[in-house]
C-alpha atoms as a PDB file:
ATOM      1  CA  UNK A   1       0.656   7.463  11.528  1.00  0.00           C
ATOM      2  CA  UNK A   2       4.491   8.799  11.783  1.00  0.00           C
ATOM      3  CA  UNK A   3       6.430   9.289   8.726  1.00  0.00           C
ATOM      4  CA  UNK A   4       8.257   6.172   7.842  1.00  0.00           C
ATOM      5  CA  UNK A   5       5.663   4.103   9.690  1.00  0.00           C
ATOM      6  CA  UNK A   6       6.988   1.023   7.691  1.00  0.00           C
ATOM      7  CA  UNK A   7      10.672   1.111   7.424  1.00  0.00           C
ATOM      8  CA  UNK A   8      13.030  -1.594   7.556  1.00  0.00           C
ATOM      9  CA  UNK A   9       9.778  -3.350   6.476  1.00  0.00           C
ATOM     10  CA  UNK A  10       9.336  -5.770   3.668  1.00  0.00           C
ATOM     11  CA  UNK A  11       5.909  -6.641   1.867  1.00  0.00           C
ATOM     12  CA  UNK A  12       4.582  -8.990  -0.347  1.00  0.00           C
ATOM     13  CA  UNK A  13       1.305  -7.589  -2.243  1.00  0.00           C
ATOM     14  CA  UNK A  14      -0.514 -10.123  -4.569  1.00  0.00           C
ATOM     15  CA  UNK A  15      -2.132  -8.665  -7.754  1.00  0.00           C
ATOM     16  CA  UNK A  16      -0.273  -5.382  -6.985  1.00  0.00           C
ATOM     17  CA  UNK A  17       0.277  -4.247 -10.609  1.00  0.00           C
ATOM     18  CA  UNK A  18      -2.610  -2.446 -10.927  1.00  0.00           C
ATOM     19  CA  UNK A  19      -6.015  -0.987  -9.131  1.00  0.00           C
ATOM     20  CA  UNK A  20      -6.254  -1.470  -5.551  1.00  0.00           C
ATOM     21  CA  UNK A  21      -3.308  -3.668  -5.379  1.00  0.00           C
ATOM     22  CA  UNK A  22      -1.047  -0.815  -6.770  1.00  0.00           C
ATOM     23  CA  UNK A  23      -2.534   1.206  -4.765  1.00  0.00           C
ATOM     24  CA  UNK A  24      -1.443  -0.337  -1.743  1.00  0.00           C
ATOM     25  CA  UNK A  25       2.059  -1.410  -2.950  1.00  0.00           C
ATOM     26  CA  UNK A  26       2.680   2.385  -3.674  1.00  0.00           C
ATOM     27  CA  UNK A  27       1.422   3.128  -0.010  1.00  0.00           C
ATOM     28  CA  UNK A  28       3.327   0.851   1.786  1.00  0.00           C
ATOM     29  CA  UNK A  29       6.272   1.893  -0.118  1.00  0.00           C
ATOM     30  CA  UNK A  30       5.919   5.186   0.782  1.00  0.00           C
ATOM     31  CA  UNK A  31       5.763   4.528   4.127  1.00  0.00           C
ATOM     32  CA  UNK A  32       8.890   2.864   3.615  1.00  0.00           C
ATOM     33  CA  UNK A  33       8.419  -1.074   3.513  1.00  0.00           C
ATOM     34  CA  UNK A  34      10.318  -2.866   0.629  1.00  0.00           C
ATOM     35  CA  UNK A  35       7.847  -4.227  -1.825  1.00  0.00           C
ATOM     36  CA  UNK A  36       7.387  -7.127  -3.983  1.00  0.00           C
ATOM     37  CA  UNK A  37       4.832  -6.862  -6.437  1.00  0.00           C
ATOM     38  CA  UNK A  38       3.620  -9.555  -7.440  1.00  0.00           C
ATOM     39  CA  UNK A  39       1.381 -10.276 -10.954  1.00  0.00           C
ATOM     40  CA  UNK A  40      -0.135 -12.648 -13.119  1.00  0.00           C
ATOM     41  CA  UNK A  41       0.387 -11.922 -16.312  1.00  0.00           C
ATOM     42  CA  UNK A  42       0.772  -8.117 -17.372  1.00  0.00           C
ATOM     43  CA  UNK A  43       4.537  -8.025 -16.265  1.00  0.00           C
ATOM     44  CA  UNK A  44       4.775  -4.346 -17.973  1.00  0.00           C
ATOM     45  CA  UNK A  45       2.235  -2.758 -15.426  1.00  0.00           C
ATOM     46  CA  UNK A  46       4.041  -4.604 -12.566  1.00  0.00           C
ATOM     47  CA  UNK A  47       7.619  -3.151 -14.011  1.00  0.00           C
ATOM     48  CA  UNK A  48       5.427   0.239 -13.903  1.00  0.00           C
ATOM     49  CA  UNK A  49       4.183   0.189 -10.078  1.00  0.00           C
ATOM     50  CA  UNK A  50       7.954  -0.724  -9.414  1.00  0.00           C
ATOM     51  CA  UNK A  51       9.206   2.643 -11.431  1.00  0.00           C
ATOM     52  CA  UNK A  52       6.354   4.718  -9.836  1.00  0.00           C
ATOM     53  CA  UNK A  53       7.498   3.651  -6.592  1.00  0.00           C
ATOM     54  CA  UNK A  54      11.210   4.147  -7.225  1.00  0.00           C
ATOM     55  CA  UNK A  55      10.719   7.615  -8.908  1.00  0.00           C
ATOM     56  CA  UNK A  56       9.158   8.128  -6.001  1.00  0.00           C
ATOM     57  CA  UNK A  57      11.664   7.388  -3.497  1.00  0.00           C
ATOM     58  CA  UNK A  58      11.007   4.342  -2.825  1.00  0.00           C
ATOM     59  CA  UNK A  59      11.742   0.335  -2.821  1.00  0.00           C
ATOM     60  CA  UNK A  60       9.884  -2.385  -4.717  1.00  0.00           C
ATOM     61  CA  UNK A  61      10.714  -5.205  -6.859  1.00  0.00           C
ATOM     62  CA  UNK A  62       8.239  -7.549  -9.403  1.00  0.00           C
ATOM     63  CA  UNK A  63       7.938 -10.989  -9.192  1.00  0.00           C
ATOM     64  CA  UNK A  64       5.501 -13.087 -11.794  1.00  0.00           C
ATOM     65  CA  UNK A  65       3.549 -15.508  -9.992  1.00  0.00           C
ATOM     66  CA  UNK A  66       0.143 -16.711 -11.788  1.00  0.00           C
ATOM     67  CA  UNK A  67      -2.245 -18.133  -8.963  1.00  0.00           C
ATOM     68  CA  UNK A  68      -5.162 -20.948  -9.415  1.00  0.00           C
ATOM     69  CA  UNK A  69      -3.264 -23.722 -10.161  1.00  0.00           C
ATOM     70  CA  UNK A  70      -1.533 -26.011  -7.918  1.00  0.00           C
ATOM     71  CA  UNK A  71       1.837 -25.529  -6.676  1.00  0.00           C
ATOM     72  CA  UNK A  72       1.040 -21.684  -7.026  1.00  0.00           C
ATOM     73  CA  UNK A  73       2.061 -20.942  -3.314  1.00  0.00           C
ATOM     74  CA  UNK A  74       5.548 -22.531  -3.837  1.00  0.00           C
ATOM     75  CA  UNK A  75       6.156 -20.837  -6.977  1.00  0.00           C
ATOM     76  CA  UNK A  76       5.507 -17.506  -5.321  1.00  0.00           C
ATOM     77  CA  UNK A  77       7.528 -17.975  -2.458  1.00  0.00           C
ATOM     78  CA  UNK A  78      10.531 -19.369  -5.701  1.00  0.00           C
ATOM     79  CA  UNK A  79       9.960 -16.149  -7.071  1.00  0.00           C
ATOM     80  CA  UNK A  80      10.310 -13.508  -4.121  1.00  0.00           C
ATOM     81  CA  UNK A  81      13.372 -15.300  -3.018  1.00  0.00           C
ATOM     82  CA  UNK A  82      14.750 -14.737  -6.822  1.00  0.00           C
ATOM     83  CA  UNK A  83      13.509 -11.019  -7.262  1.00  0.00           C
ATOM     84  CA  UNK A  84      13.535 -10.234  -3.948  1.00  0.00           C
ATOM     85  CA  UNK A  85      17.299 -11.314  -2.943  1.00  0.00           C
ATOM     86  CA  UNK A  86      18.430  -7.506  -2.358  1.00  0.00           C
ATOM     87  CA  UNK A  87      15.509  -6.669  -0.257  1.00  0.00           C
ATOM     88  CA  UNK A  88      14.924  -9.403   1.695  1.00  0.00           C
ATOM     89  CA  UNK A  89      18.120 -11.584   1.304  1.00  0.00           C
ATOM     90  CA  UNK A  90      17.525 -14.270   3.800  1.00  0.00           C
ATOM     91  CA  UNK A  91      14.029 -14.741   2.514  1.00  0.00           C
ATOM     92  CA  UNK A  92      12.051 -12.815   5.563  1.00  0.00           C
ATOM     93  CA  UNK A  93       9.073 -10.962   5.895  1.00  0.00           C
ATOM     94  CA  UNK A  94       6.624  -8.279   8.002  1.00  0.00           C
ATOM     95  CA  UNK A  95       3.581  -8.146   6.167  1.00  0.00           C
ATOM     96  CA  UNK A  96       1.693 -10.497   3.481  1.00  0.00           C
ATOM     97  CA  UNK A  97      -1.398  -8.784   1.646  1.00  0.00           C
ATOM     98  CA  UNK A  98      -3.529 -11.295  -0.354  1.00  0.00           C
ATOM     99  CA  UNK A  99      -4.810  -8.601  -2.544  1.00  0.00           C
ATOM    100  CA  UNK A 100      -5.112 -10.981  -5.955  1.00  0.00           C
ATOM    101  CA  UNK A 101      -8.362 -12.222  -6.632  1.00  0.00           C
ATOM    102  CA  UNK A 102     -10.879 -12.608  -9.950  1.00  0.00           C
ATOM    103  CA  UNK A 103     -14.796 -12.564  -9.721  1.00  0.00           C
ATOM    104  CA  UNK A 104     -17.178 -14.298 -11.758  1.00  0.00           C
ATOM    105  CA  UNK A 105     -20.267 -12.109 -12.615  1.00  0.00           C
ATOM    106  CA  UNK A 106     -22.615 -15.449 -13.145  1.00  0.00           C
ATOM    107  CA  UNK A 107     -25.613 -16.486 -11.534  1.00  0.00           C
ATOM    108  CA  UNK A 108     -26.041 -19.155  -9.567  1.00  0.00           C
ATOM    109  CA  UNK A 109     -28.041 -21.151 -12.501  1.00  0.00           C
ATOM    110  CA  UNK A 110     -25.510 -20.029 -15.204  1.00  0.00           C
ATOM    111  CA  UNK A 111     -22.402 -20.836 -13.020  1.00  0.00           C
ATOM    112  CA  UNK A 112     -20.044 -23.798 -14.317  1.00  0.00           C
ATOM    113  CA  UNK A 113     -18.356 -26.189 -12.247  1.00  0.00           C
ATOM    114  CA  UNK A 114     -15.495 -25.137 -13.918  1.00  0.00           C
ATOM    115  CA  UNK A 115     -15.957 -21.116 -13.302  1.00  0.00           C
ATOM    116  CA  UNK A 116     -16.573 -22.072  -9.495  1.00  0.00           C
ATOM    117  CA  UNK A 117     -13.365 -23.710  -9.289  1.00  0.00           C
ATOM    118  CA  UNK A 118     -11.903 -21.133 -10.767  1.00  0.00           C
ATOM    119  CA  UNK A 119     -12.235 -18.722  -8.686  1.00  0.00           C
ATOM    120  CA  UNK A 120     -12.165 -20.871  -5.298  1.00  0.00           C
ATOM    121  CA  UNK A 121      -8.707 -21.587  -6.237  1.00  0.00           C
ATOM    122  CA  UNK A 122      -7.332 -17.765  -7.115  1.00  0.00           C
ATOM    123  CA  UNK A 123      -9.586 -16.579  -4.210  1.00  0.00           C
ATOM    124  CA  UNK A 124      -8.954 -18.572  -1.300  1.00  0.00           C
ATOM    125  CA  UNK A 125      -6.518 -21.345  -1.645  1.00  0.00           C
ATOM    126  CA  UNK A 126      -4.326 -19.526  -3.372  1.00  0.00           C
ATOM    127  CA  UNK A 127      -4.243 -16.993  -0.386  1.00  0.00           C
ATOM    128  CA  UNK A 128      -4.338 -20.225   2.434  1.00  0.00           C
ATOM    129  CA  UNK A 129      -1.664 -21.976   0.758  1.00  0.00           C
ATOM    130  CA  UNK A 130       0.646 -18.568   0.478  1.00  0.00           C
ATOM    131  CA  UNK A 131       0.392 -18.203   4.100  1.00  0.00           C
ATOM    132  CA  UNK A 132       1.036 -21.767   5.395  1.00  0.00           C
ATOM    133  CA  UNK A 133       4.420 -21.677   2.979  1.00  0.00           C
ATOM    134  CA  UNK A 134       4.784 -18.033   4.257  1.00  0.00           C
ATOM    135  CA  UNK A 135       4.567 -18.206   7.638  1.00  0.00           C
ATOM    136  CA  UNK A 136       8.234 -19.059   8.765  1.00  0.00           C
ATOM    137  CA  UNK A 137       9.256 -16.262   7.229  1.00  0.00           C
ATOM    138  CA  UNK A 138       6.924 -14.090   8.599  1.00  0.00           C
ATOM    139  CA  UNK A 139       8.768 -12.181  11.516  1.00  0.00           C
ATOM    140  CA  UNK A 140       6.917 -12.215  14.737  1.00  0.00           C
ATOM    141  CA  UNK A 141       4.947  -8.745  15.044  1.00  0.00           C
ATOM    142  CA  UNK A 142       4.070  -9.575  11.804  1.00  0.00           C
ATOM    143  CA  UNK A 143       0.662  -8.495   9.899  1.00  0.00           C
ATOM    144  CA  UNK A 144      -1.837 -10.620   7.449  1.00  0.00           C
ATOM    145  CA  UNK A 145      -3.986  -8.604   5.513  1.00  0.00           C
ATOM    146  CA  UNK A 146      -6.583 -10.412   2.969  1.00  0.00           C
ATOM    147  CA  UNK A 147      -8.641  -8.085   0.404  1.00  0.00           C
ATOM    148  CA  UNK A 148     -11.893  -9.621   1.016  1.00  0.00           C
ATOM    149  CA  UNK A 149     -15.504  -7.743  -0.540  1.00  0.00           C
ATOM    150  CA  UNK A 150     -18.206  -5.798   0.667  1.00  0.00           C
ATOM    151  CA  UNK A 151     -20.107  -8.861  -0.995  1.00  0.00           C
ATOM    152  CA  UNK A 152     -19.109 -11.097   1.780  1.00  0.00           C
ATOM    153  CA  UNK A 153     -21.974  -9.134   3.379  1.00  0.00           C
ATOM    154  CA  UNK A 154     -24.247  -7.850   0.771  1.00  0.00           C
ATOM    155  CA  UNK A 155     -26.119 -10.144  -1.174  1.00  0.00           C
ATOM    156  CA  UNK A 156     -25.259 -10.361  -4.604  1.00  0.00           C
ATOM    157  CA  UNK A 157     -26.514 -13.477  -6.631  1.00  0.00           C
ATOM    158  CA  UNK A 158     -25.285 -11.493  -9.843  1.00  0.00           C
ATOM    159  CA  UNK A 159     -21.434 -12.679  -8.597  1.00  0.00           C
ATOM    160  CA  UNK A 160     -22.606 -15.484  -6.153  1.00  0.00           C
ATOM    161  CA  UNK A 161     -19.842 -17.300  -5.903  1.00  0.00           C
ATOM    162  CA  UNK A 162     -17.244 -14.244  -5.628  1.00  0.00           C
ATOM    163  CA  UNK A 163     -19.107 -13.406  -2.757  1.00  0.00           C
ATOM    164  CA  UNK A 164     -19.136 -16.924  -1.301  1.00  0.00           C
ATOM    165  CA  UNK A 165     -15.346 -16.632  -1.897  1.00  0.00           C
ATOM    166  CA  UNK A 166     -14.929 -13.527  -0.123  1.00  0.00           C
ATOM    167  CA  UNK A 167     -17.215 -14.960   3.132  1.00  0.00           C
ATOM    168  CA  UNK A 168     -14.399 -17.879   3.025  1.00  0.00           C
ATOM    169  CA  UNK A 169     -11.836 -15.724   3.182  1.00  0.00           C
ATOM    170  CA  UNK A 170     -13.492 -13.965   6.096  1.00  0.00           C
ATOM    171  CA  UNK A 171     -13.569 -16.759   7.998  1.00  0.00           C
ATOM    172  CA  UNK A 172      -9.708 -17.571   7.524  1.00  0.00           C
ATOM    173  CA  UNK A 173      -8.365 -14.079   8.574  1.00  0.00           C
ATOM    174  CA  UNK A 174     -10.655 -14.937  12.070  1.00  0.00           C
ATOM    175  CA  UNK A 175      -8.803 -18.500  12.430  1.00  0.00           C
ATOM    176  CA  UNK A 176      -5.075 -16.983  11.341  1.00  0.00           C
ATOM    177  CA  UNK A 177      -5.707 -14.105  14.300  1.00  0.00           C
ATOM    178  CA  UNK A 178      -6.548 -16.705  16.764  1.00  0.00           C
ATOM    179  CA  UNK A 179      -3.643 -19.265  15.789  1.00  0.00           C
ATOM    180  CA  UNK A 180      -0.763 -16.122  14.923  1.00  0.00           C
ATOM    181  CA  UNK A 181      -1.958 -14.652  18.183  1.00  0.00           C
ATOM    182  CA  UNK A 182       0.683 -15.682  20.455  1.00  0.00           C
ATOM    183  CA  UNK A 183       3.222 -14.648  17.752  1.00  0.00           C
ATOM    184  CA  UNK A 184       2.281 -10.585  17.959  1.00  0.00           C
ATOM    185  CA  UNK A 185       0.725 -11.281  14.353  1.00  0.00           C
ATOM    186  CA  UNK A 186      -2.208  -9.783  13.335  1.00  0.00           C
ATOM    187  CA  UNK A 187      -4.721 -10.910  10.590  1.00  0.00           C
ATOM    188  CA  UNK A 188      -7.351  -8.620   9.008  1.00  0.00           C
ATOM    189  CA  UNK A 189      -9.532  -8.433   6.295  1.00  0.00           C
ATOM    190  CA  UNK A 190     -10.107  -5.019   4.267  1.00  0.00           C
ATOM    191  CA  UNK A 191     -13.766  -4.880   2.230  1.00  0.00           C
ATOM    192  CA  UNK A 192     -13.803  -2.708  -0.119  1.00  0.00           C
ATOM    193  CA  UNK A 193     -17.134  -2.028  -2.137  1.00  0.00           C
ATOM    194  CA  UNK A 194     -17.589  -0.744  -5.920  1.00  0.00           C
ATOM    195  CA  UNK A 195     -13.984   0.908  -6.509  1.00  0.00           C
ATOM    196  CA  UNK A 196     -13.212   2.742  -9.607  1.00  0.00           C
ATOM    197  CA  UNK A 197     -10.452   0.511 -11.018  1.00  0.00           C
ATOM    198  CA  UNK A 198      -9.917  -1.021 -14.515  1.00  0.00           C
ATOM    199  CA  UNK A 199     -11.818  -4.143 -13.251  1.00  0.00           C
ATOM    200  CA  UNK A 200     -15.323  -1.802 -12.975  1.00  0.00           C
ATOM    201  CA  UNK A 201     -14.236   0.564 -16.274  1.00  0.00           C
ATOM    202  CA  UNK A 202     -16.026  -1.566 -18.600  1.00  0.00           C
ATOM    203  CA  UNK A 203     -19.658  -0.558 -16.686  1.00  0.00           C
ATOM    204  CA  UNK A 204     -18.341   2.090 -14.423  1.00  0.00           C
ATOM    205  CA  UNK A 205     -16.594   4.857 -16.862  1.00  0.00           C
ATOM    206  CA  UNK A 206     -18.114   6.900 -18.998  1.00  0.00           C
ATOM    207  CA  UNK A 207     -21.526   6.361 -18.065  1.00  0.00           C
ATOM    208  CA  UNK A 208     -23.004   8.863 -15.536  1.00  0.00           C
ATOM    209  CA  UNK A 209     -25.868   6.875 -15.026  1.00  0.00           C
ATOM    210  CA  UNK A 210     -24.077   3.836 -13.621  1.00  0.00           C
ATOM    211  CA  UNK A 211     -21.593   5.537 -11.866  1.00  0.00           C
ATOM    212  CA  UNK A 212     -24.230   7.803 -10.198  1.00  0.00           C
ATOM    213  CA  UNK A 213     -25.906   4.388  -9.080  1.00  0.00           C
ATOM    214  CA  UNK A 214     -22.738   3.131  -7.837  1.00  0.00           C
ATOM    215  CA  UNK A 215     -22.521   6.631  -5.679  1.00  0.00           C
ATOM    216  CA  UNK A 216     -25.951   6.030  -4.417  1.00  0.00           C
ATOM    217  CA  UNK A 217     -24.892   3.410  -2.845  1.00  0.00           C
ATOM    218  CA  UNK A 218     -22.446   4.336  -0.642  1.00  0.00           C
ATOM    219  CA  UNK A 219     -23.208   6.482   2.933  1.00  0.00           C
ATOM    220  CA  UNK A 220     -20.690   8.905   1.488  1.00  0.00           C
ATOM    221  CA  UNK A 221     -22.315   9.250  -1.547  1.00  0.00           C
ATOM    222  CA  UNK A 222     -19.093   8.400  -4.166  1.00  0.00           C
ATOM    223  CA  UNK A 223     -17.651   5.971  -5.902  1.00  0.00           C
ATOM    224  CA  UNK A 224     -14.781   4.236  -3.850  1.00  0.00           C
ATOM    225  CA  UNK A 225     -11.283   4.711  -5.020  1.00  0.00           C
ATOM    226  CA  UNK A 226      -8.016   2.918  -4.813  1.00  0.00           C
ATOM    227  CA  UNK A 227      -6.111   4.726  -2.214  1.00  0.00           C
ATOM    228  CA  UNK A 228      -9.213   4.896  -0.101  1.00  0.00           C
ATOM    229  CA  UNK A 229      -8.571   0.834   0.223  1.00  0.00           C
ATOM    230  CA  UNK A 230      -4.654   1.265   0.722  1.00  0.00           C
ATOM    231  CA  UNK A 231      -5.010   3.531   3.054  1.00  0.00           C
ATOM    232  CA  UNK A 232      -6.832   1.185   5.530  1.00  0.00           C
ATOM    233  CA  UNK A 233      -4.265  -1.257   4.296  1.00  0.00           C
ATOM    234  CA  UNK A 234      -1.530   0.891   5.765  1.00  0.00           C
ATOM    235  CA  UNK A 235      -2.775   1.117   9.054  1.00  0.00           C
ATOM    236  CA  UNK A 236      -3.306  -2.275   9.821  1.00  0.00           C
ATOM    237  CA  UNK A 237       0.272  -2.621   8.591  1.00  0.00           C
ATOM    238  CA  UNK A 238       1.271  -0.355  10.825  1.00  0.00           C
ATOM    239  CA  UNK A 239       1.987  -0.356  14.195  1.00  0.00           C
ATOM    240  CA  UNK A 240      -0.705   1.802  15.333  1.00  0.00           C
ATOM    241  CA  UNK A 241      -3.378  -0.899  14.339  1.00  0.00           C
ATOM    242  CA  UNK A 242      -1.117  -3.511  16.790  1.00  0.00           C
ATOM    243  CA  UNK A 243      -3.957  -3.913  18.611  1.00  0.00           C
ATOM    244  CA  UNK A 244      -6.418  -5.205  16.186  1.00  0.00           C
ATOM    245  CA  UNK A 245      -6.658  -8.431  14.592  1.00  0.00           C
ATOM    246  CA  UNK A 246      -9.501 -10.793  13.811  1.00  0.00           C
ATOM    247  CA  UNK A 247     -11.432  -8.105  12.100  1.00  0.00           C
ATOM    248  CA  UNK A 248     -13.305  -6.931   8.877  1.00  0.00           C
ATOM    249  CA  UNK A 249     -12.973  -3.538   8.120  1.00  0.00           C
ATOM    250  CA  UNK A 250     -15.885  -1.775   6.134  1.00  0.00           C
ATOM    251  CA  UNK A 251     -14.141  -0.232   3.297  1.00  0.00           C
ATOM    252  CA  UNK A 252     -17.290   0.309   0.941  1.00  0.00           C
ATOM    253  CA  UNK A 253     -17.659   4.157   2.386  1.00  0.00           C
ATOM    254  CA  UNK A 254     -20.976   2.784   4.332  1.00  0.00           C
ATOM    255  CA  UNK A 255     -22.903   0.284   1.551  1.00  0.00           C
ATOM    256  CA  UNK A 256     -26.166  -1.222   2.700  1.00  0.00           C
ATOM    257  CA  UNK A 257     -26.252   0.678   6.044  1.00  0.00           C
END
């Protein structure tokens, strides 16, 4: 991929204040898309990503946008128009990455109904509903990408419903490529497996054992990390990857083979 692969771009990254979703904001940026990060609720590690990327040459801005409620889509969309206004002045866009999500780690007999809904709403309507408001100002040639989950794929009744989540999401990047098809937009999901990010520290860091297991795993024989994600990400947002759409791409370094 040329140098400057991305420029004159503009991005929208969900959950890109920290782990993979920095990651991939501070990728695209320096392949020189315009970024706006958006976050929950931990506004200083957003106002971080946006420093790292502007020591670093390049252009981002934060926006706050909490998902799983109603009306979440809307209020994002508010919000980048507000931050964004320097970047992307009248309101346009090349590439959307649905990278926020939360998991559950319940079984299926443990699981509320409340939990479920939970993260059905940050997981895939947030992501549908940011799309159907973000479409018009998607710019033909445009690109989709959705953060979906090697559990999609690989059973997991430990996070059932994350995975069930992830499977949905799936399913909507193979109905957006079909649909944004005649508009040179491309939709594709990214599947990462067991990354080392804050999200895993808690079982993941510190303990040789686990993250051994977590290496066993894996074809390659290591625990996945950020930038291996965001670098997939930055192909498909490239040009180079203008002929692919529709598609899951296997980013857990070759689980369950």
């Amino acid at each position: 991929m040329a140098a400057g692969a991305l420029e004159g771009k503009v991005a929208l990254v969900t959950g890109g204040s920290r782990g993979i979703g920095r990651a991939i904001a501070e990728r695209l940026a320096r392949d020189g898309a315009a970024v706006g990060v958006a976050y929950a609720r931990d506004e200083a590690a957003a106002d971080e990503t946006v420093e790292r990327i502007r020591k670093d040459g390049g252009r981002a801005f934060a926006l706050h946008a909490e998902l799983g409620r109603h009306g979440d889509a809307t209020r994002l969309w508010t919000a980048f128009d507000a931050a964004g206004k320097d970047h992307a002045p009248d309101g346009k866009l090349d590439i959307i990455v649905n990278n926020a999500g939360i998991g559950r780690s319940a079984p299926l007999a443990s699981l509320t109904e409340d939990g479920f809904d939970e993260v059905f709403a940050v997981n895939v309507r947030a992501p549908f509903f940011i799309v159907q408001q973000g479409l018009p100002r998607l710019r033909d040639g445009g690109r989709i990408i959705n953060i979906s989950s090697g559990a999609a794929r690989l059973a997991a009744p430990e996070i059932i419903a994350y995975g069930a989540t992830k499977g949905a999401l799936d399913t909507f990047t193979l109905n957006l490529a079909k649909e944004l098809g005649p508009r040179g937009i491309t939709a594709n999901s990214v599947a990462p497996g067991i990354v080392d990010t804050d999200v895993n520290a808690s079982w993941l860091r510190g303990d040789p054992q686990a993250e051994a297991h977590a290496a066993s795993l894996a074809a390659l024989g290591r625990v996945g990390q950020p930038e291996d994600v965001a670098d997939i990400v930055a192909f498909l947002a490239s040009d180079d990857a203008r002929w692919v759409t529709g598609r899951v791409i296997d980013a857990t370094g070759g689980a369950g083979l």
